[in-house]
Protein backbone atom coordinates (compact mmCIF):
# COMPACT_ATOMS: atom_id res chain seq x y z
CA UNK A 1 49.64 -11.85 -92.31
CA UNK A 2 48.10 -8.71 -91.16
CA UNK A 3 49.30 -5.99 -89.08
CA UNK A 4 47.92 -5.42 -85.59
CA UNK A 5 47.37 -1.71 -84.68
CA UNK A 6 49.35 -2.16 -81.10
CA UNK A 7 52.45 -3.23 -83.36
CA UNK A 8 51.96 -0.30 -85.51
CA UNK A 9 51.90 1.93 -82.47
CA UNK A 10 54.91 -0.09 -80.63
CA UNK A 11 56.77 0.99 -84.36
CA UNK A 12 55.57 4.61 -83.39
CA UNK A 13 57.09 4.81 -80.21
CA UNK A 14 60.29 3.23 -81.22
CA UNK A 15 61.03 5.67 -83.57
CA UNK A 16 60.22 8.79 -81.38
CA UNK A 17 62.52 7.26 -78.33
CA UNK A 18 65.05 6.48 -80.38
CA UNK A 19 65.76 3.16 -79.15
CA UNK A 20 64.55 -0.58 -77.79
CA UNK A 21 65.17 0.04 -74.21
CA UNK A 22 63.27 3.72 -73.50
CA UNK A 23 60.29 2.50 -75.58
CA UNK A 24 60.18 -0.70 -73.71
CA UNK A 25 60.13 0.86 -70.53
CA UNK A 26 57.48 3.34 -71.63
CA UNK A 27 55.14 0.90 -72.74
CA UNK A 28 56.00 -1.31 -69.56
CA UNK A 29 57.35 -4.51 -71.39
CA UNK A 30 60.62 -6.08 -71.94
CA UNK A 31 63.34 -5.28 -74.64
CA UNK A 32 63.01 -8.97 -75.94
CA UNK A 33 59.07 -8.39 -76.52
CA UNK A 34 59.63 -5.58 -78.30
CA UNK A 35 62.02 -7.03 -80.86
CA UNK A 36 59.98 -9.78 -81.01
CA UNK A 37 56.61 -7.36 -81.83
CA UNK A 38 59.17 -5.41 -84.30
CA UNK A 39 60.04 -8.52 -86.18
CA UNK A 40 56.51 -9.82 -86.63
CA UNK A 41 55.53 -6.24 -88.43
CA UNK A 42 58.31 -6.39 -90.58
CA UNK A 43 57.41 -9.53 -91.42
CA UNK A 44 53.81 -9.31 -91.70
CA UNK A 45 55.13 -6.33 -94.25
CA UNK A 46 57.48 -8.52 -96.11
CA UNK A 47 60.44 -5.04 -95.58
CA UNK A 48 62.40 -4.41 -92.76
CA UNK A 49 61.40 -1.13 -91.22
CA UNK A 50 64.58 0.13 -88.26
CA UNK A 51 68.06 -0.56 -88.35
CA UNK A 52 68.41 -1.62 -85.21
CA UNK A 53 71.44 -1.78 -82.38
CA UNK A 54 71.83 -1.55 -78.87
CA UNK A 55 72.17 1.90 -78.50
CA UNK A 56 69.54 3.83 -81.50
CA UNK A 57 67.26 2.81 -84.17
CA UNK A 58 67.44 3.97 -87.67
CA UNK A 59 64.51 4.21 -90.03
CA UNK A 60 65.52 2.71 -93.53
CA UNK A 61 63.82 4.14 -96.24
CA UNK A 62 60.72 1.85 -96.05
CA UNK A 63 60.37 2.93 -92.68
CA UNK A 64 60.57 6.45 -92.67
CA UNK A 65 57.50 5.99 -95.53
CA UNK A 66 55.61 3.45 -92.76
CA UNK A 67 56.37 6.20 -90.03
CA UNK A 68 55.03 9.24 -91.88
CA UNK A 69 52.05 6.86 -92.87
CA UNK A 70 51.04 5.99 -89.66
CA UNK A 71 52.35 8.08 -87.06
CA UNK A 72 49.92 10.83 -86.86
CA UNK A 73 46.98 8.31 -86.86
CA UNK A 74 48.69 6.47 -84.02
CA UNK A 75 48.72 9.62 -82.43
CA UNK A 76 44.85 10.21 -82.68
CA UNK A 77 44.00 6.75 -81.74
CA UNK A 78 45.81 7.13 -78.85
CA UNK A 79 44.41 10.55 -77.78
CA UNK A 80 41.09 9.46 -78.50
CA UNK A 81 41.57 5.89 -76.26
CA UNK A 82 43.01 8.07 -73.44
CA UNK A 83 40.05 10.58 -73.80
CA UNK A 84 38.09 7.26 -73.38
CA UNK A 85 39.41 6.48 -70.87
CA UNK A 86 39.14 9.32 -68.63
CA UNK A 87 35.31 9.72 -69.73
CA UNK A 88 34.56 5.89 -68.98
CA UNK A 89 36.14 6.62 -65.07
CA UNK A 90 33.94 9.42 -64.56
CA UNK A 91 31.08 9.22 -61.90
CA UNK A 92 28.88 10.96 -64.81
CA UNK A 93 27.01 10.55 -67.61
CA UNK A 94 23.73 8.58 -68.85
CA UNK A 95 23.41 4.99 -67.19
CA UNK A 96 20.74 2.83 -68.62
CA UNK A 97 19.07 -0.07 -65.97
CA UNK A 98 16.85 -2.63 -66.40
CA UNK A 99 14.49 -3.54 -63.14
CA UNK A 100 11.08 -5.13 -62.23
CA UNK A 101 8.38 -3.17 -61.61
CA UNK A 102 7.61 -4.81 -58.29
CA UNK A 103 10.92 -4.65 -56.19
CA UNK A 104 11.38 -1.03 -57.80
CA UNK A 105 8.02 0.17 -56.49
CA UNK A 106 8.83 -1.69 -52.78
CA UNK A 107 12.18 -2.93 -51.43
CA UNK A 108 14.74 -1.33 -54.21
CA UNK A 109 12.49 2.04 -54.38
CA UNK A 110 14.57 3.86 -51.64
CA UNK A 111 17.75 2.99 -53.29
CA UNK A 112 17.10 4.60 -56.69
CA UNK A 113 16.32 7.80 -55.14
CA UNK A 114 19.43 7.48 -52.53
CA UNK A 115 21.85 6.56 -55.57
CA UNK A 116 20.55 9.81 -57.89
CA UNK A 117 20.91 12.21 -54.68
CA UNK A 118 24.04 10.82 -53.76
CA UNK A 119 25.40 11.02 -57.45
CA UNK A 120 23.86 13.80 -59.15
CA UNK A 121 26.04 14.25 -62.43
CA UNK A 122 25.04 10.52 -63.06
CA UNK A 123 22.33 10.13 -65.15
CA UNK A 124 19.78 7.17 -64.23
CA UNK A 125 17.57 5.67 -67.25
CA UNK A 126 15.45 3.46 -65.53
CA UNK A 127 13.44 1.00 -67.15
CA UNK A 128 10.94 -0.87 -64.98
CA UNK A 129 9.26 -3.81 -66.26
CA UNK A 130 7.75 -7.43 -65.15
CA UNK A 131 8.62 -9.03 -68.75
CA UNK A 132 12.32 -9.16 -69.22
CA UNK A 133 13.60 -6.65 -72.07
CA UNK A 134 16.81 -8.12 -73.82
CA UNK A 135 20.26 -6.32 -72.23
CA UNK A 136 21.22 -6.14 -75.76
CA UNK A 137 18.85 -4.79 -78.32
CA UNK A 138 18.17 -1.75 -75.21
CA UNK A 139 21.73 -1.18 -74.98
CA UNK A 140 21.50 -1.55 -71.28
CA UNK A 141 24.34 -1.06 -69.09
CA UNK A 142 23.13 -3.29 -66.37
CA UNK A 143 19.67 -5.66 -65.43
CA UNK A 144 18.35 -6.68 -62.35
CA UNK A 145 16.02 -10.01 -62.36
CA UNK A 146 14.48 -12.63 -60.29
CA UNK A 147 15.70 -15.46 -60.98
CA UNK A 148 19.34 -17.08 -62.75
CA UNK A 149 19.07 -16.08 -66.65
CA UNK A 150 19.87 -19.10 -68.94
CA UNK A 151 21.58 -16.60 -71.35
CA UNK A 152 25.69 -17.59 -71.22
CA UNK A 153 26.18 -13.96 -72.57
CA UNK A 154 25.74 -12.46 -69.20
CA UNK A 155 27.82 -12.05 -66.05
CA UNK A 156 25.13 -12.58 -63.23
CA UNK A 157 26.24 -11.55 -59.79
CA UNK A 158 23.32 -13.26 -56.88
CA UNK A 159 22.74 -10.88 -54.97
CA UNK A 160 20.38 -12.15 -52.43
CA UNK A 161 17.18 -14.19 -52.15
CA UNK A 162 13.43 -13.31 -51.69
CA UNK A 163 10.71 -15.83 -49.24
CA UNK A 164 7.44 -15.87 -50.31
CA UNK A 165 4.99 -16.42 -46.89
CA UNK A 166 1.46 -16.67 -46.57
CA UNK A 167 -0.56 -13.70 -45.22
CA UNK A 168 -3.74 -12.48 -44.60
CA UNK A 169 -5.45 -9.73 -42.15
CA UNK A 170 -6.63 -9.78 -38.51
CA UNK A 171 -9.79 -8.96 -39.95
CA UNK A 172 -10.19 -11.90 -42.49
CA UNK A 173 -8.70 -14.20 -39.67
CA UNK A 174 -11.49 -13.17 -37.43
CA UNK A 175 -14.22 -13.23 -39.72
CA UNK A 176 -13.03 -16.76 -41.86
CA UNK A 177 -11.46 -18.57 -39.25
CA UNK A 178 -7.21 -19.80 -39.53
CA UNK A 179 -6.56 -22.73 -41.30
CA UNK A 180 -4.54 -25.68 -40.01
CA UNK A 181 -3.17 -27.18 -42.62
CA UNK A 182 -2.55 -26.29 -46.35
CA UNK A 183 -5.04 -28.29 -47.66
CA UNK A 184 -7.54 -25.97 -45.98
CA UNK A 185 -6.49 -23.16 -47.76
CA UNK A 186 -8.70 -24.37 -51.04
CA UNK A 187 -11.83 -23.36 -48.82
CA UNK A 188 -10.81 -19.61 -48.01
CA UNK A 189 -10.67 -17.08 -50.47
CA UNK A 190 -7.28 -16.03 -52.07
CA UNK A 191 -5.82 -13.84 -53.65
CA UNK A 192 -2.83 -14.67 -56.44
CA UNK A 193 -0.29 -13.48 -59.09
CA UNK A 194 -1.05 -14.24 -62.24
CA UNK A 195 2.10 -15.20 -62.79
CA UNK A 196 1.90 -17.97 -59.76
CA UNK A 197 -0.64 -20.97 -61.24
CA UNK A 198 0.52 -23.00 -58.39
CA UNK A 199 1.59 -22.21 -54.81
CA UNK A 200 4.66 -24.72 -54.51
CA UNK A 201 4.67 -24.53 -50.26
CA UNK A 202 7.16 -26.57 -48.19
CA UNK A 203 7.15 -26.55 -44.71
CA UNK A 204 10.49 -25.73 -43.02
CA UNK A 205 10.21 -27.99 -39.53
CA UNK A 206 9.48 -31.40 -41.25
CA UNK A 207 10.63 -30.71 -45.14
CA UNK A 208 6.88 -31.54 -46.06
CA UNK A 209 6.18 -30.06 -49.10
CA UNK A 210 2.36 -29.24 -50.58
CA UNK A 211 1.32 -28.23 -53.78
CA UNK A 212 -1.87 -26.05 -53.89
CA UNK A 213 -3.50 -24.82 -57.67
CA UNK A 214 -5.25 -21.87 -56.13
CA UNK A 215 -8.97 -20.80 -57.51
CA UNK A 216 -8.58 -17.03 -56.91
CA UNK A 217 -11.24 -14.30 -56.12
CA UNK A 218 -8.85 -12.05 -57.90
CA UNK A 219 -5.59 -12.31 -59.94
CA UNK A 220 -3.45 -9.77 -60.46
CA UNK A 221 0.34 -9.18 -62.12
CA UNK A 222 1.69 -7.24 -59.38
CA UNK A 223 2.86 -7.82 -55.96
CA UNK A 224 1.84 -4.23 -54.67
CA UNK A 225 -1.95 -4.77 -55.10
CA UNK A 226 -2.17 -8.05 -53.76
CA UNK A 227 -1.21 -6.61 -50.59
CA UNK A 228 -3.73 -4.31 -51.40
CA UNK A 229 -6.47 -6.57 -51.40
CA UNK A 230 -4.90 -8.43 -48.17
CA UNK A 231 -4.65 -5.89 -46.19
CA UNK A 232 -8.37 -5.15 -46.89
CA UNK A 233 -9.54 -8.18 -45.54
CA UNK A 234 -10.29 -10.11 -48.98
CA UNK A 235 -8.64 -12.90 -48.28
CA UNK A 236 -5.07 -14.74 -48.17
CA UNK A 237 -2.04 -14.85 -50.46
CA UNK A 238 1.48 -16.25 -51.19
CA UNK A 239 3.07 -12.41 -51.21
CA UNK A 240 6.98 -12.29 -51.63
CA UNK A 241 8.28 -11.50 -47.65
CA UNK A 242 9.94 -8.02 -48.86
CA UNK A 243 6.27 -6.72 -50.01
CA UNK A 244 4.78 -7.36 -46.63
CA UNK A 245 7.60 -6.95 -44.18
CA UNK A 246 6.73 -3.81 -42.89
CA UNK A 247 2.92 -4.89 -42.38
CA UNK A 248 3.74 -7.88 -40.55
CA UNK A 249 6.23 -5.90 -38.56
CA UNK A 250 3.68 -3.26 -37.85
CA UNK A 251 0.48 -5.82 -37.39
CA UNK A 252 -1.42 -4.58 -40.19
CA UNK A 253 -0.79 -8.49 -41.47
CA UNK A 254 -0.03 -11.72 -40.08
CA UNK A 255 1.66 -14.52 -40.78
CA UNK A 256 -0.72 -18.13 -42.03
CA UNK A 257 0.50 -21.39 -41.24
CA UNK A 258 3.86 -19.80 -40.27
CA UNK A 259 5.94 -22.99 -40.60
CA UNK A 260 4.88 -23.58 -44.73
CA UNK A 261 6.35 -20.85 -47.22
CA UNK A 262 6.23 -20.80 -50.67
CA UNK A 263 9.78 -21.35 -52.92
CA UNK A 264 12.56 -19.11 -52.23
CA UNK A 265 14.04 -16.85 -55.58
CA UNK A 266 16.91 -15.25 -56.08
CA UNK A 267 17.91 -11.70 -56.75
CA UNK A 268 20.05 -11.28 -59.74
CA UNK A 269 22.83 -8.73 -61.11
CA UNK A 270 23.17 -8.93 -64.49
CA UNK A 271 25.80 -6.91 -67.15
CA UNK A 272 26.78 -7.65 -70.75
CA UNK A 273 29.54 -10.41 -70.68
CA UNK A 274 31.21 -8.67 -73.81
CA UNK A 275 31.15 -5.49 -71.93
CA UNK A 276 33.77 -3.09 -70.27
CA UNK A 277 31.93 -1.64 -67.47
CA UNK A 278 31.82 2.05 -67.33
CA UNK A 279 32.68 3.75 -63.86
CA UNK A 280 29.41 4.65 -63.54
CA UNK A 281 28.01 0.88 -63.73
CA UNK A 282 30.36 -0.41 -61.30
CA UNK A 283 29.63 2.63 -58.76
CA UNK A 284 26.03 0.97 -58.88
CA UNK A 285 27.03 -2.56 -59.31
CA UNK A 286 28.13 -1.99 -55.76
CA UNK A 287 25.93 0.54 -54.41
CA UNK A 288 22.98 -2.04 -55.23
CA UNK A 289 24.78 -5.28 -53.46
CA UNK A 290 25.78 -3.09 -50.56
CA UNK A 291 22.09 -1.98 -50.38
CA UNK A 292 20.49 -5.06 -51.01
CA UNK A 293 22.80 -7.09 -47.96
CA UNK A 294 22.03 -4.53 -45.64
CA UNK A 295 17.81 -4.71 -46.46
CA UNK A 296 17.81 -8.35 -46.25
């Protein structure tokens, strides 16, 4: 039977109170659990180690060799858990994020730059990408993604959800005409994510749903540009709502067959299950959900 360091320690502390009850009480449990703790080490030693009665504790021999053995690297494990400790609550330090490159460049870009004004000493490692980098092998304190993650090793916190709408320009309208239904759509030019073969679209009055494999005039991996080539009149696309709120809002875009929308994704938080979460992590744990329910 092996000895576990917290009994070893519990031994420690024993000997330098004197007694059962003050080391109890210093290490917040009861008199019975640390008898109990006691007789398991001596146990797992196969000598008895304190000669014990309600008032002091005696080392025997055995023990005052088990003591002299142990107590000063008790002593450093303990400093160096409480040093730990203090460093892991500190709103400082290197913090290393996961993100997509899309929702960094547009909805979440604000929030990075808020977060490293309004908490200087922490140190923001921010790794954007549209492929998924494992949490693990980049030693990553926490991930945002679209989407829930299969992987059972990760807490996942939803943190909202993102629309995707059809859009185009006034200028396109004008020139091409608005369609009427979705099946139209196949004779307009349009403009898609590569990463989107199909435009699932549903339509939220009746529940209809359509199902559209788009032939594209041009393709791209990233939200940004297709409202790039929307908003210069080349033709319409299925753009996630946070990319083109602002132009919709502002008329540079509008709205195409505004009762069909494409599916709806969520927003995930994601953090090492294994994990105890830094100070730093949860600070933007919560900075990002308190960010993210007031954008949506």
């Amino acid at each position: 039977m092996k000895s576990s360091l917290d009994d070893i320690a519990l031994f420690v502390q024993v000997v330098k109170h004197g007694n059962l009850a003050s080391a109890a009480r210093h290490a917040g449990l009861p008199a019975a659990t640390v008898t109990r703790r006691l007789q398991k080490l001596e146990h797992a030693l196969g000598v008895k180690l304190l000669h014990r009665s309600a008032r002091k504790c005696v080392l025997t021999q055995d023990g005052e060799a088990y003591f002299d053995a142990y107590a000063e690297l008790v002593e450093r494990f303990e400093a160096a858990r409480q040093q730990f400790s203090d460093e892991s609550q500190k709103l400082e330090g290197k913090l290393k994020v996961l993100a997509p490159v899309n929702i960094s460049h547009g909805i979440l870009g604000p929030m990075w730059t808020a977060f490293t004004r309004e908490f200087p000493k922490i140190e923001l490692e921010l790794h954007l990408s549209n492929h998924p980098m494992d949490m693990i092998e980049t030693q990553a304190d926490l991930a945002i993604r679209i989407g829930r993650q299969d992987d059972s090793s990760l807490y996942q916190r939803r943190l909202s959800q993102i629309e995707n709408v059809l859009v185009a320009s006034e200028d396109y309208i004008a020139r091409y005409g608005m369609p009427d239904t979705p099946a139209e759509l196949s004779e307009h030019e349009l403009i898609g994510l590569s990463m989107r073969p199909k435009w699932q679209l549903h339509n939220e009055t009746n529940g209809q749903t359509f199902t559209l494999y788009p032939r594209c005039r041009a393709q791209v991996n990233d939200p940004l540009m297709v409202k790039y080539f929307v908003r210069d009149a080349q033709g319409i696309a299925l753009a996630p709502l946070t990319e083109v709120k602002h132009e919709l809002a502002g008329g540079e875009l509008i709205r195409v067959l505004p009762e069909w929308g494409g599916e709806v994704r969520d927003i995930y938080l994601l953090w090492p299950g294994g994990k105890l979460l830094s100070q730093r992590a949860k600070c933007l744990r919560d900075y990002v959900y308190q960010y993210v329910q007031q954008y949506f």
